[in-house]
C-alpha atoms as a PDB file:
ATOM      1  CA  UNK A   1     -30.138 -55.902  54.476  1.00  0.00           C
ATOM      2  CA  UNK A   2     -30.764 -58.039  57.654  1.00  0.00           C
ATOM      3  CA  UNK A   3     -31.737 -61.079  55.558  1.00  0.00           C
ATOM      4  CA  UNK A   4     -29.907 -64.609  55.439  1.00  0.00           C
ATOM      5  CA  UNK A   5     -28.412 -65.874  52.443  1.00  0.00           C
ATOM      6  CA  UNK A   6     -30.659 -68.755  50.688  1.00  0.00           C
ATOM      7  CA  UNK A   7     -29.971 -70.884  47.686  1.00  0.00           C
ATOM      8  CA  UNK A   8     -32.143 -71.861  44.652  1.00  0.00           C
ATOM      9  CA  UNK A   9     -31.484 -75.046  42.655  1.00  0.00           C
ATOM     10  CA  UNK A  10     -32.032 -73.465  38.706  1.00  0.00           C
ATOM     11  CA  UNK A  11     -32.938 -75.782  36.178  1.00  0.00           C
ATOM     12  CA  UNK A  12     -33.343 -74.988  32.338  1.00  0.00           C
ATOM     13  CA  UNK A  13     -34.032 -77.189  29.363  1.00  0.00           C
ATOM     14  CA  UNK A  14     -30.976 -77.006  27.767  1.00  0.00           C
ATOM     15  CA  UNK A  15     -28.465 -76.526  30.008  1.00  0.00           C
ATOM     16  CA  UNK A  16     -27.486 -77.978  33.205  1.00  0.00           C
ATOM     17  CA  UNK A  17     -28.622 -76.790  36.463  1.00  0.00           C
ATOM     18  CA  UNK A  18     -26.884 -73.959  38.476  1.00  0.00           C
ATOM     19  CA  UNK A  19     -27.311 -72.422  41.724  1.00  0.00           C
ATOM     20  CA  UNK A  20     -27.655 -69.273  42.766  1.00  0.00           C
ATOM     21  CA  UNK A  21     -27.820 -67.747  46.066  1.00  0.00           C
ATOM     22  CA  UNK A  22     -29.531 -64.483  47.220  1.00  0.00           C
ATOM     23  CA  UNK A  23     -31.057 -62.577  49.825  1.00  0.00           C
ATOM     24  CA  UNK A  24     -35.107 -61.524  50.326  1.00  0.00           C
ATOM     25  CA  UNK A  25     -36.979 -58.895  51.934  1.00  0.00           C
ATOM     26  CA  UNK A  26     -39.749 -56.679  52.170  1.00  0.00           C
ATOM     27  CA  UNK A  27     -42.922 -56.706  49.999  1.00  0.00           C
ATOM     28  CA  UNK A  28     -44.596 -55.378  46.913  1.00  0.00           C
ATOM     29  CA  UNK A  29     -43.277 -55.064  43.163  1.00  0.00           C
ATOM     30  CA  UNK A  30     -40.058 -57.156  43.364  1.00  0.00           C
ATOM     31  CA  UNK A  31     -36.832 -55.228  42.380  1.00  0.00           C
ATOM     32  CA  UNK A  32     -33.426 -57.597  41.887  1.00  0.00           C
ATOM     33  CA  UNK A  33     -30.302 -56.078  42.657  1.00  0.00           C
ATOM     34  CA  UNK A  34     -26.876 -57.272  40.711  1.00  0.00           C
ATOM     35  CA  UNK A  35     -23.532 -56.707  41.787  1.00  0.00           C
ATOM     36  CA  UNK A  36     -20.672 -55.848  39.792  1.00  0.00           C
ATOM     37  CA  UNK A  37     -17.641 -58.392  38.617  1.00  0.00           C
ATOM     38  CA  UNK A  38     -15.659 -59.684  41.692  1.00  0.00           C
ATOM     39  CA  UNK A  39     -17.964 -57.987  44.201  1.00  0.00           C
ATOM     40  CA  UNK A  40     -20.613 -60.099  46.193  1.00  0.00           C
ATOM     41  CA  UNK A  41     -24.561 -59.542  46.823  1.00  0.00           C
ATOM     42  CA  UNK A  42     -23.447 -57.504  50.176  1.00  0.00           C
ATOM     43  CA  UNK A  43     -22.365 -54.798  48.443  1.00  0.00           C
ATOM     44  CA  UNK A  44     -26.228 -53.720  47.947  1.00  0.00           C
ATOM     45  CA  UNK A  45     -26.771 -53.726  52.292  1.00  0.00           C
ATOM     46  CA  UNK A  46     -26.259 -49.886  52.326  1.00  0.00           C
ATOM     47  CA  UNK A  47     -29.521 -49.294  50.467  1.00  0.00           C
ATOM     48  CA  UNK A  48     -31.721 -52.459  50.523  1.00  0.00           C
ATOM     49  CA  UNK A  49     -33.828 -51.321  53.622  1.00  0.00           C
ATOM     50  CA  UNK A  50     -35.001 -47.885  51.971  1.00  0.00           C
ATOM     51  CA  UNK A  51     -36.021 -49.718  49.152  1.00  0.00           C
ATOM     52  CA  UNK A  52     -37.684 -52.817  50.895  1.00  0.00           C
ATOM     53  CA  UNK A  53     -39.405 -50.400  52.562  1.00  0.00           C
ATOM     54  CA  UNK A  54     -41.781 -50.291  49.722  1.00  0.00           C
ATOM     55  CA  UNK A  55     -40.439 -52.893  47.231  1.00  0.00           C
ATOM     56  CA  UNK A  56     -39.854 -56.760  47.833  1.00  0.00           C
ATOM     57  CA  UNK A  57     -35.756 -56.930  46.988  1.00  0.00           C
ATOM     58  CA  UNK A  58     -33.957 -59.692  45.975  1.00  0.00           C
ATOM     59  CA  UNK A  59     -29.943 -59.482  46.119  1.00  0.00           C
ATOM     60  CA  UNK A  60     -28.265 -62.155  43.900  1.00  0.00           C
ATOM     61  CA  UNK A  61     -24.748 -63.379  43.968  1.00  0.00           C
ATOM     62  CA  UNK A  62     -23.865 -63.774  40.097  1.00  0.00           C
ATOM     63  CA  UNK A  63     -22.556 -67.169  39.210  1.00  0.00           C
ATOM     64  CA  UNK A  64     -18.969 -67.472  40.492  1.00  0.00           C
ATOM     65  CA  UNK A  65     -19.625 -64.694  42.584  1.00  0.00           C
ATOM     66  CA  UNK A  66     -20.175 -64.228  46.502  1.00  0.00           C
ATOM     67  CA  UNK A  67     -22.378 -67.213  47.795  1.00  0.00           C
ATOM     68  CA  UNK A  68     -22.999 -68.678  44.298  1.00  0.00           C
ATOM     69  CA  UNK A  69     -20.592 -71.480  43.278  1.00  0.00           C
ATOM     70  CA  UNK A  70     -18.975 -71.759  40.076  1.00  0.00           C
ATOM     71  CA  UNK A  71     -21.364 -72.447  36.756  1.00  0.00           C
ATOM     72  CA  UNK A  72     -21.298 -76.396  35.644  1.00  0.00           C
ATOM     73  CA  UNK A  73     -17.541 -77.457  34.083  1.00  0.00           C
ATOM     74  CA  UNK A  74     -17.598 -76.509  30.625  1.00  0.00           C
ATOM     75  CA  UNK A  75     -19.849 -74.087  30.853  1.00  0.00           C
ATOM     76  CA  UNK A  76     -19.592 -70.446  29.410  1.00  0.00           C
ATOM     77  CA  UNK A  77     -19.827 -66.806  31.671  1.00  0.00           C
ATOM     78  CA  UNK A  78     -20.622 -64.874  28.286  1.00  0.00           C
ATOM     79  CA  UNK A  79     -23.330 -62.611  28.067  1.00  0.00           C
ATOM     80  CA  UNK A  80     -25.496 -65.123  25.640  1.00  0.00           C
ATOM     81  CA  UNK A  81     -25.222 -67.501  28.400  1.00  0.00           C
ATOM     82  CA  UNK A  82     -25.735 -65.377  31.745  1.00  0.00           C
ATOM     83  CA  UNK A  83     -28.566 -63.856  30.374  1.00  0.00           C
ATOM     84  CA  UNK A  84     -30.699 -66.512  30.059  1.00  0.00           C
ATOM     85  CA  UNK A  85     -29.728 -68.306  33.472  1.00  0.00           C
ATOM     86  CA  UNK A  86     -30.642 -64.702  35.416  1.00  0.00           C
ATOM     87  CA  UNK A  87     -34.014 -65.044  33.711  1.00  0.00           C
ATOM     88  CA  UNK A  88     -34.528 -68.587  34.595  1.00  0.00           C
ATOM     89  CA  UNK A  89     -33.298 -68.256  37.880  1.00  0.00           C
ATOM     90  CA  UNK A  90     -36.595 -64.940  38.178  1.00  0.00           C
ATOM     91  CA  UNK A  91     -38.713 -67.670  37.251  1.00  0.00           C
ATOM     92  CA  UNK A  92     -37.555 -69.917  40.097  1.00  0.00           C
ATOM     93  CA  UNK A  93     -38.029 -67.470  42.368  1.00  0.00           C
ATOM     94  CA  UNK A  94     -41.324 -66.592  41.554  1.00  0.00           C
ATOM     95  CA  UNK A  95     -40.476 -63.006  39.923  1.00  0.00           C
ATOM     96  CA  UNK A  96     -42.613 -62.488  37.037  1.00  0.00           C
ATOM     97  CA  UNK A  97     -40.913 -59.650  34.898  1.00  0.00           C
ATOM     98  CA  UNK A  98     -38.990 -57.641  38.172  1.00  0.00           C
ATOM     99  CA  UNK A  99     -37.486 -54.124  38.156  1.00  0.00           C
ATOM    100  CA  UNK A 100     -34.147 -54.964  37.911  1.00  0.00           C
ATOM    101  CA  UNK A 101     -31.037 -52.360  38.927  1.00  0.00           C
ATOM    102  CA  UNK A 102     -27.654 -53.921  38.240  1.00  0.00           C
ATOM    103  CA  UNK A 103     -23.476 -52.039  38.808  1.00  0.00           C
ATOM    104  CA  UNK A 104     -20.943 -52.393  36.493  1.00  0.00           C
ATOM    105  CA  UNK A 105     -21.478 -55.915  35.236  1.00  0.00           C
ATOM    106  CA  UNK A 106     -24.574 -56.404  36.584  1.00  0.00           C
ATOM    107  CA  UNK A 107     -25.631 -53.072  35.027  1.00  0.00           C
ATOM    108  CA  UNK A 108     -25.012 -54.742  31.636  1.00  0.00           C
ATOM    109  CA  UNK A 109     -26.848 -57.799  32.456  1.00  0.00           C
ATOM    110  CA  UNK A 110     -29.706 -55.394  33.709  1.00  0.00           C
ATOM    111  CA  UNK A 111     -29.530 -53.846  30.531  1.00  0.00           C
ATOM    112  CA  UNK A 112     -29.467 -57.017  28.341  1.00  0.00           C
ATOM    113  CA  UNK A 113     -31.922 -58.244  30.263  1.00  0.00           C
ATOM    114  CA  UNK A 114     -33.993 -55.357  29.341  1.00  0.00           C
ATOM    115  CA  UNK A 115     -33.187 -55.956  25.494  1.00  0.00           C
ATOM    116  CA  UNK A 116     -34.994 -59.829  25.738  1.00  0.00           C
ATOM    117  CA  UNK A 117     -38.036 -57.684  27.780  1.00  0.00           C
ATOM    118  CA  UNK A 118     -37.332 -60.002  31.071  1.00  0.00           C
ATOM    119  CA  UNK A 119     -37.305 -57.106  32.954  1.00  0.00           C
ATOM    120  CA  UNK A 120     -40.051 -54.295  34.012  1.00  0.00           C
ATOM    121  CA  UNK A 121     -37.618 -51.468  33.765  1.00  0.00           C
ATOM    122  CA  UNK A 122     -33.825 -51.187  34.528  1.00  0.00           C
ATOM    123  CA  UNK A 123     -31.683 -48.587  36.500  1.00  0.00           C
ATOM    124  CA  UNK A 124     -27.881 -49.139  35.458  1.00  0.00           C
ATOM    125  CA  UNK A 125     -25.306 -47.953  37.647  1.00  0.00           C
ATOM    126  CA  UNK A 126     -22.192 -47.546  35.752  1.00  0.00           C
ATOM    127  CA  UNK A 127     -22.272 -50.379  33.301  1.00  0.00           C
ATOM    128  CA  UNK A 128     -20.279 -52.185  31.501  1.00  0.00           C
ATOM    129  CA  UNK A 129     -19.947 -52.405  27.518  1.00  0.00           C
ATOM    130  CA  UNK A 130     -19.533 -48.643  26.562  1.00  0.00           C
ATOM    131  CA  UNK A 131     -16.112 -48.109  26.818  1.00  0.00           C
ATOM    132  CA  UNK A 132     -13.428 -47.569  23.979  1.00  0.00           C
ATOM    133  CA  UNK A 133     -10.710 -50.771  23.351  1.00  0.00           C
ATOM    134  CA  UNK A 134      -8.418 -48.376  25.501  1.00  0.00           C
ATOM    135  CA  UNK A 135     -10.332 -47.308  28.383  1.00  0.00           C
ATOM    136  CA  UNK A 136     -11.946 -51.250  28.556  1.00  0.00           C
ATOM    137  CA  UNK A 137      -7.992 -52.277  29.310  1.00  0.00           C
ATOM    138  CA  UNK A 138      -7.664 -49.824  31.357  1.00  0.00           C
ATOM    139  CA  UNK A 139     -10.786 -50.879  33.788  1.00  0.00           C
ATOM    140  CA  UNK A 140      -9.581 -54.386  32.735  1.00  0.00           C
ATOM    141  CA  UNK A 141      -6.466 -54.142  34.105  1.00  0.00           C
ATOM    142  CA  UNK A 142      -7.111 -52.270  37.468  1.00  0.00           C
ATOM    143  CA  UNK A 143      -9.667 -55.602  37.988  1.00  0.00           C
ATOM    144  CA  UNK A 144      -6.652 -57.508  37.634  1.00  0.00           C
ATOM    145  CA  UNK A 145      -4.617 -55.981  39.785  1.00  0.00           C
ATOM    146  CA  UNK A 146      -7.494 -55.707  42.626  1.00  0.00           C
ATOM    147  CA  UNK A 147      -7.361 -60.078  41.803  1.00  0.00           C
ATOM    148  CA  UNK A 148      -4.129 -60.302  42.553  1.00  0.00           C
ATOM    149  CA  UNK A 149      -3.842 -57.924  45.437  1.00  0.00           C
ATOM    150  CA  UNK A 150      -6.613 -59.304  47.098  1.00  0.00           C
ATOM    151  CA  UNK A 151      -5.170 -63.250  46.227  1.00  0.00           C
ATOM    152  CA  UNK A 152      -1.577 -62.028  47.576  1.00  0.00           C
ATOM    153  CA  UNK A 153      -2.206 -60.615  51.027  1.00  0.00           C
ATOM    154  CA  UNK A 154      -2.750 -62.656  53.828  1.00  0.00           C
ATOM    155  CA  UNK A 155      -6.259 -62.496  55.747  1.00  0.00           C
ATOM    156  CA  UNK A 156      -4.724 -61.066  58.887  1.00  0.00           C
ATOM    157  CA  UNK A 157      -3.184 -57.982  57.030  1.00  0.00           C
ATOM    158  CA  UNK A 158      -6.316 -57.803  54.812  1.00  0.00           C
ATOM    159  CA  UNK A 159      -8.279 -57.786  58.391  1.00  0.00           C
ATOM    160  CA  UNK A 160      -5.246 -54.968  59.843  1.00  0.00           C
ATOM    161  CA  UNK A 161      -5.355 -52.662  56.614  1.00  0.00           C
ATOM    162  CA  UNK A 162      -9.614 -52.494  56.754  1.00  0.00           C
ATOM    163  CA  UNK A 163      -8.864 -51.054  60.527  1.00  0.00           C
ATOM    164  CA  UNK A 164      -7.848 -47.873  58.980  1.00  0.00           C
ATOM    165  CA  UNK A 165      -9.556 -45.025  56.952  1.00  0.00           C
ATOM    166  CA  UNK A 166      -5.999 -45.168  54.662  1.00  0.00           C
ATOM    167  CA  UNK A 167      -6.198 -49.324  54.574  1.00  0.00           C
ATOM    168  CA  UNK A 168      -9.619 -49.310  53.722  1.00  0.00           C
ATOM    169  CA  UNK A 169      -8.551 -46.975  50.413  1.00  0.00           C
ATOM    170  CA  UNK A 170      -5.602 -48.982  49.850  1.00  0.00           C
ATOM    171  CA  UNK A 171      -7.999 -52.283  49.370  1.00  0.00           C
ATOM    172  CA  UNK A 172     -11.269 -50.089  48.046  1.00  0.00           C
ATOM    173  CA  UNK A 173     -10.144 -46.621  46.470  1.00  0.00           C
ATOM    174  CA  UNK A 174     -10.507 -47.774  43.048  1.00  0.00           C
ATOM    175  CA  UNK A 175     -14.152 -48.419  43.430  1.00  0.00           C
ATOM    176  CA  UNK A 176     -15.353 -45.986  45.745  1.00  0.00           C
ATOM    177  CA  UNK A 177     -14.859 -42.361  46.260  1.00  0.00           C
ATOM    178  CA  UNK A 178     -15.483 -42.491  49.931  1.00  0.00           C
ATOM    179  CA  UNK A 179     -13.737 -46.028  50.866  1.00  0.00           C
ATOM    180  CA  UNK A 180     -13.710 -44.665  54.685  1.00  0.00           C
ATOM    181  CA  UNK A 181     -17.424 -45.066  54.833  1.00  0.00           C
ATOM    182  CA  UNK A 182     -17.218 -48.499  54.222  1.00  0.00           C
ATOM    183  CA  UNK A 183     -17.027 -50.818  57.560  1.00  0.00           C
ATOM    184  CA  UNK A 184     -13.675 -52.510  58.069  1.00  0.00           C
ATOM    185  CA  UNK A 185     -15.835 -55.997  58.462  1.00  0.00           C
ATOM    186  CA  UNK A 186     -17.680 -55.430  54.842  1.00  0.00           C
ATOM    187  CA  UNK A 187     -14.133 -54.277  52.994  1.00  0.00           C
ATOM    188  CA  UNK A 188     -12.665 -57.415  54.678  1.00  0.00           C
ATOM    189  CA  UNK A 189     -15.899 -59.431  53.731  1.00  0.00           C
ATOM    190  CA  UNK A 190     -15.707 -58.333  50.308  1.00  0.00           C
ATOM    191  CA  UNK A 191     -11.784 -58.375  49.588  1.00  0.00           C
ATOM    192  CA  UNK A 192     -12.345 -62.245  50.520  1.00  0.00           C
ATOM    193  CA  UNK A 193     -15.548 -62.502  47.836  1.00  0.00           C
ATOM    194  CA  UNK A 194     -12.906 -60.959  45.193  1.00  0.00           C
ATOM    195  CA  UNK A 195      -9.969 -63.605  45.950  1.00  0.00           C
ATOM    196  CA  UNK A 196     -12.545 -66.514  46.302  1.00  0.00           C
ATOM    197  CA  UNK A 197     -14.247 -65.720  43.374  1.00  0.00           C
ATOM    198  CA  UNK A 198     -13.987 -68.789  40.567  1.00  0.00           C
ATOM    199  CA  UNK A 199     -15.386 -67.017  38.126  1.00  0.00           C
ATOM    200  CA  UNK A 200     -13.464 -63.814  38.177  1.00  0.00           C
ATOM    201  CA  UNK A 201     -11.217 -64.882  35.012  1.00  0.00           C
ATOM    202  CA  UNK A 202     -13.928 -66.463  33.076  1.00  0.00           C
ATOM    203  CA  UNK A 203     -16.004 -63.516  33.288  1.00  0.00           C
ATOM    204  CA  UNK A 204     -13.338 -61.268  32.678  1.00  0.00           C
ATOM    205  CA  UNK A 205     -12.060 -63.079  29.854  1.00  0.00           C
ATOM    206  CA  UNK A 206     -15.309 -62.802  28.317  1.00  0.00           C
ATOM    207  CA  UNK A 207     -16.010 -59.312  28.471  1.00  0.00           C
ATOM    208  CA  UNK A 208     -12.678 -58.609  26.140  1.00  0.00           C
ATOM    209  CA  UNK A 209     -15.016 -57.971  23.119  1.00  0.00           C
ATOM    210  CA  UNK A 210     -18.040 -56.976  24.673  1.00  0.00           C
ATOM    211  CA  UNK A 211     -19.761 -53.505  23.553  1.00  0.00           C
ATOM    212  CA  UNK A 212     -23.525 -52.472  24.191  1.00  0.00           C
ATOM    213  CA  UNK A 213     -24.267 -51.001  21.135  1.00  0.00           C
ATOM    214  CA  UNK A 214     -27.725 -51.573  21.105  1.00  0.00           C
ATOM    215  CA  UNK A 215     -31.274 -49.544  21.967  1.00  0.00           C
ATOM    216  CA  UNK A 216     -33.424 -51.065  24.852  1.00  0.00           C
ATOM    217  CA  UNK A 217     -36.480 -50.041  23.710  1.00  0.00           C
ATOM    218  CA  UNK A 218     -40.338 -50.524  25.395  1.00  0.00           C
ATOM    219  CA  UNK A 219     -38.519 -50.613  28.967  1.00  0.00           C
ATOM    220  CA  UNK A 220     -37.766 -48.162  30.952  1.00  0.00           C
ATOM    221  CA  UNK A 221     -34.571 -47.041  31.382  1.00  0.00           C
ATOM    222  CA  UNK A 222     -31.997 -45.429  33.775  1.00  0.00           C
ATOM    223  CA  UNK A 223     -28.423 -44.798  33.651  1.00  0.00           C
ATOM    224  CA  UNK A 224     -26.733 -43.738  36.560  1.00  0.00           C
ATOM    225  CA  UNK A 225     -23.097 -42.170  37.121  1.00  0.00           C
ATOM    226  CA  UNK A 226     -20.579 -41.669  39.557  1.00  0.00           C
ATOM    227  CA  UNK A 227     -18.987 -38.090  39.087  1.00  0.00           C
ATOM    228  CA  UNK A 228     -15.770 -39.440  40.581  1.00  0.00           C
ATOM    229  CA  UNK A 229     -16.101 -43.295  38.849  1.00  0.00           C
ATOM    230  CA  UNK A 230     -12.460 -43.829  38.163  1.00  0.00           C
ATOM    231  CA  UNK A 231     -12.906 -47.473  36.893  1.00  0.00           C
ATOM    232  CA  UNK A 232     -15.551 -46.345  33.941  1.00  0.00           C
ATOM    233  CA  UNK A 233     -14.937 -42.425  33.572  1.00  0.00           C
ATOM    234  CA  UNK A 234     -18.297 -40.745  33.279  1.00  0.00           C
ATOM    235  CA  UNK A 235     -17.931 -39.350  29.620  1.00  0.00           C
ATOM    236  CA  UNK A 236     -19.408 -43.169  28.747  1.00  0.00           C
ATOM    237  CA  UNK A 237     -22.551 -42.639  30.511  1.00  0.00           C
ATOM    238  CA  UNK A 238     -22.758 -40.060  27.432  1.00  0.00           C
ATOM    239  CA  UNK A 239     -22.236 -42.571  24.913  1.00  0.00           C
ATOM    240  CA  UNK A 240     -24.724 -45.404  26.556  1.00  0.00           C
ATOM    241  CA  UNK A 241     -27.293 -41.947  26.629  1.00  0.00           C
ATOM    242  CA  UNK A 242     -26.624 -42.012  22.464  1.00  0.00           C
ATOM    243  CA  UNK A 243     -26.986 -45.488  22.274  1.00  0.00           C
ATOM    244  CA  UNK A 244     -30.395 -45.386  24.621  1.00  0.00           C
ATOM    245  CA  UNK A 245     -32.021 -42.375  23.564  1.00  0.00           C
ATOM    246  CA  UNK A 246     -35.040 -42.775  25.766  1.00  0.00           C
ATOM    247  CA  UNK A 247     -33.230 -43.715  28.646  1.00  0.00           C
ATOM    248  CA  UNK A 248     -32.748 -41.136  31.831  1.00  0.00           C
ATOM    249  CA  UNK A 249     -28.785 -40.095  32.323  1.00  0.00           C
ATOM    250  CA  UNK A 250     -28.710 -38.890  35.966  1.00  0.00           C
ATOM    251  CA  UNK A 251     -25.120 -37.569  37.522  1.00  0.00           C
ATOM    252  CA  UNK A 252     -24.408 -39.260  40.784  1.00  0.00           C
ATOM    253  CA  UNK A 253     -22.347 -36.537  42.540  1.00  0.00           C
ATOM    254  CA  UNK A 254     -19.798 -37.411  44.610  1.00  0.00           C
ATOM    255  CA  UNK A 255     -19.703 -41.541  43.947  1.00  0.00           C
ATOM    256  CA  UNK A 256     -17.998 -43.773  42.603  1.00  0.00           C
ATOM    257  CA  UNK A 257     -17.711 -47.114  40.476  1.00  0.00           C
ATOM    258  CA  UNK A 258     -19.715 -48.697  43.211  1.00  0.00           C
ATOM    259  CA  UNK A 259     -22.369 -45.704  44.379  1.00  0.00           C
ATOM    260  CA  UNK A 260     -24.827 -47.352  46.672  1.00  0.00           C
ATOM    261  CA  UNK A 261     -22.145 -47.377  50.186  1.00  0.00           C
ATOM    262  CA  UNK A 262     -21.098 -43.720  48.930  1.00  0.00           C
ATOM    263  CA  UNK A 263     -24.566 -42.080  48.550  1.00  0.00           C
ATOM    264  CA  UNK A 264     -27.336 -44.711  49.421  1.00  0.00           C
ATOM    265  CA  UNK A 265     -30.429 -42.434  49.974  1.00  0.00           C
ATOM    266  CA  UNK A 266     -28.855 -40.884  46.388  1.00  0.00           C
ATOM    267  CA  UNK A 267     -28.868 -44.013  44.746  1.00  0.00           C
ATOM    268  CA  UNK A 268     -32.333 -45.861  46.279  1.00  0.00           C
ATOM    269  CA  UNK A 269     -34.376 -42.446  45.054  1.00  0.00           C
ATOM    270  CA  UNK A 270     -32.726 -43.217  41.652  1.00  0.00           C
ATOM    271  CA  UNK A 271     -34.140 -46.651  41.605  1.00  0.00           C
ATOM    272  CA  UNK A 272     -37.281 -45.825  43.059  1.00  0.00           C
ATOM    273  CA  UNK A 273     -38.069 -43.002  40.682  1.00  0.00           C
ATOM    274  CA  UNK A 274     -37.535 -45.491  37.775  1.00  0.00           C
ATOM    275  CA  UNK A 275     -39.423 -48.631  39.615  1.00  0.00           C
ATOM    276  CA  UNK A 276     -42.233 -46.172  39.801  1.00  0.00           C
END
């Protein structure tokens, strides 16, 4: 997405003003894309010109995340409080009621989203909240150790591992299936977001308890899934399918946690046959 990053100053009613910053581009029915925990708005490049094609497309860095400082001290990164800011932060942007398409976390807040009918119709790639308490530490604790790997090596051998097909799996492999396809600048780029990132522990720490148990009904739906997702195995796209009866479970062959560098024409048909 050959856009620069810009920054909106959010303010709500009751809470105290945050901002967020994001990229624009194209035109027509706007469609906001959400990255996943520890990941930045970058992550979204590989498929943001097919879809801005026809579609304005807004790419947000989630607060604490990428671009997007930290939320106000004493502020929360629960789901009850996210929520709300996302939606206030549409209205500052102008977006009345976008198509929004969220990964991993930001498939949850796409979906939650959908719940308080924000939202014109969601595509969720591999969200969060339907896991079991043992596969949720499981995901948790890979997350953790992607923190800490990324916090404990030194930019230039960051910068020398992303050189190499095998360095760029050794920093990436957990979330893609194809790490090689990924540039050595955006794995460097986006090892850097993950180390930087002040809200990693916050919003890790309050995801412990959380499970999407609920329908999202009057909104379109679409849940996508990575055949070869080893963060969130597959089997709990089933499960969000039984908690979302109406919504569309398409396989994503061949992907990963984080589909849209290993199939982006793939994923930005999935979106646009659920924006349309």
């Amino acid at each position: 997405m050959a856009a620069s990053v810009s920054f909106a100053r959010v303010r709500t009613a009751d809470r105290p003003p945050f901002t967020v910053a994001y990229e624009r581009k194209g035109s027509g029915e706007p469609v906001v894309l959400l990255h996943g925990i520890g990941h930045h708005l970058q992550a979204w490049r590989p498929v943001c010109d097919i879809l801005a094609a026809s579609h304005e497309v807004i790419a947000v860095d989630l607060p604490g995340f990428g671009a997007s400082p930290a939320l106000p001290d004493g502020s929360s990164y629960d789901l009850e409080t996210v929520v709300p800011l996302l939606a206030a932060a549409f209205t500052e942007l102008e977006l009345e009621r976008p198509h929004v398409v969220g990964n991993s976390l930001g498939g949850l807040l796409a979906l939650q989203l959908g719940r308080a009918k924000a939202v014109r119709s969601v595509t969720a790639l591999s969200p969060a909240g339907f896991w079991t308490h043992t596969e949720r530490r499981y995901a948790f604790g890979v997350l953790r150790g992607m923190y800490a790997g990324a916090q404990a090596l030194p930019q230039p051998v960051v910068e020398t591992l992303a050189r190499t097909v095998i360095g760029r799996a050794s920093l990436t492999g957990s979330i893609y299936a194809h790490p090689g396809r990924r540039s050595a600048e955006a794995v460097v780029a986006e090892t850097r977001a993950l180390r930087e990132a002040p809200g990693f522990a916050r919003t890790l720490a309050a995801g412990r308890d959380v499970r999407f148990t609920d329908d999202v009904p009057d909104v379109p739906v679409t849940i996508g899934w990575g055949s070869r997702d080893r963060l969130l195995p597959r089997r709990q796209g089933v499960r969000a399918k039984h908690t979302i009866p109406g919504a569309r479970l398409v396989r994503l062959p061949g992907c990963g946690h984080v589909p849209m560098n290993d199939d982006p024409a793939l994923v930005a048909r999935v979106v646009l046959d659920t924006v349309a």
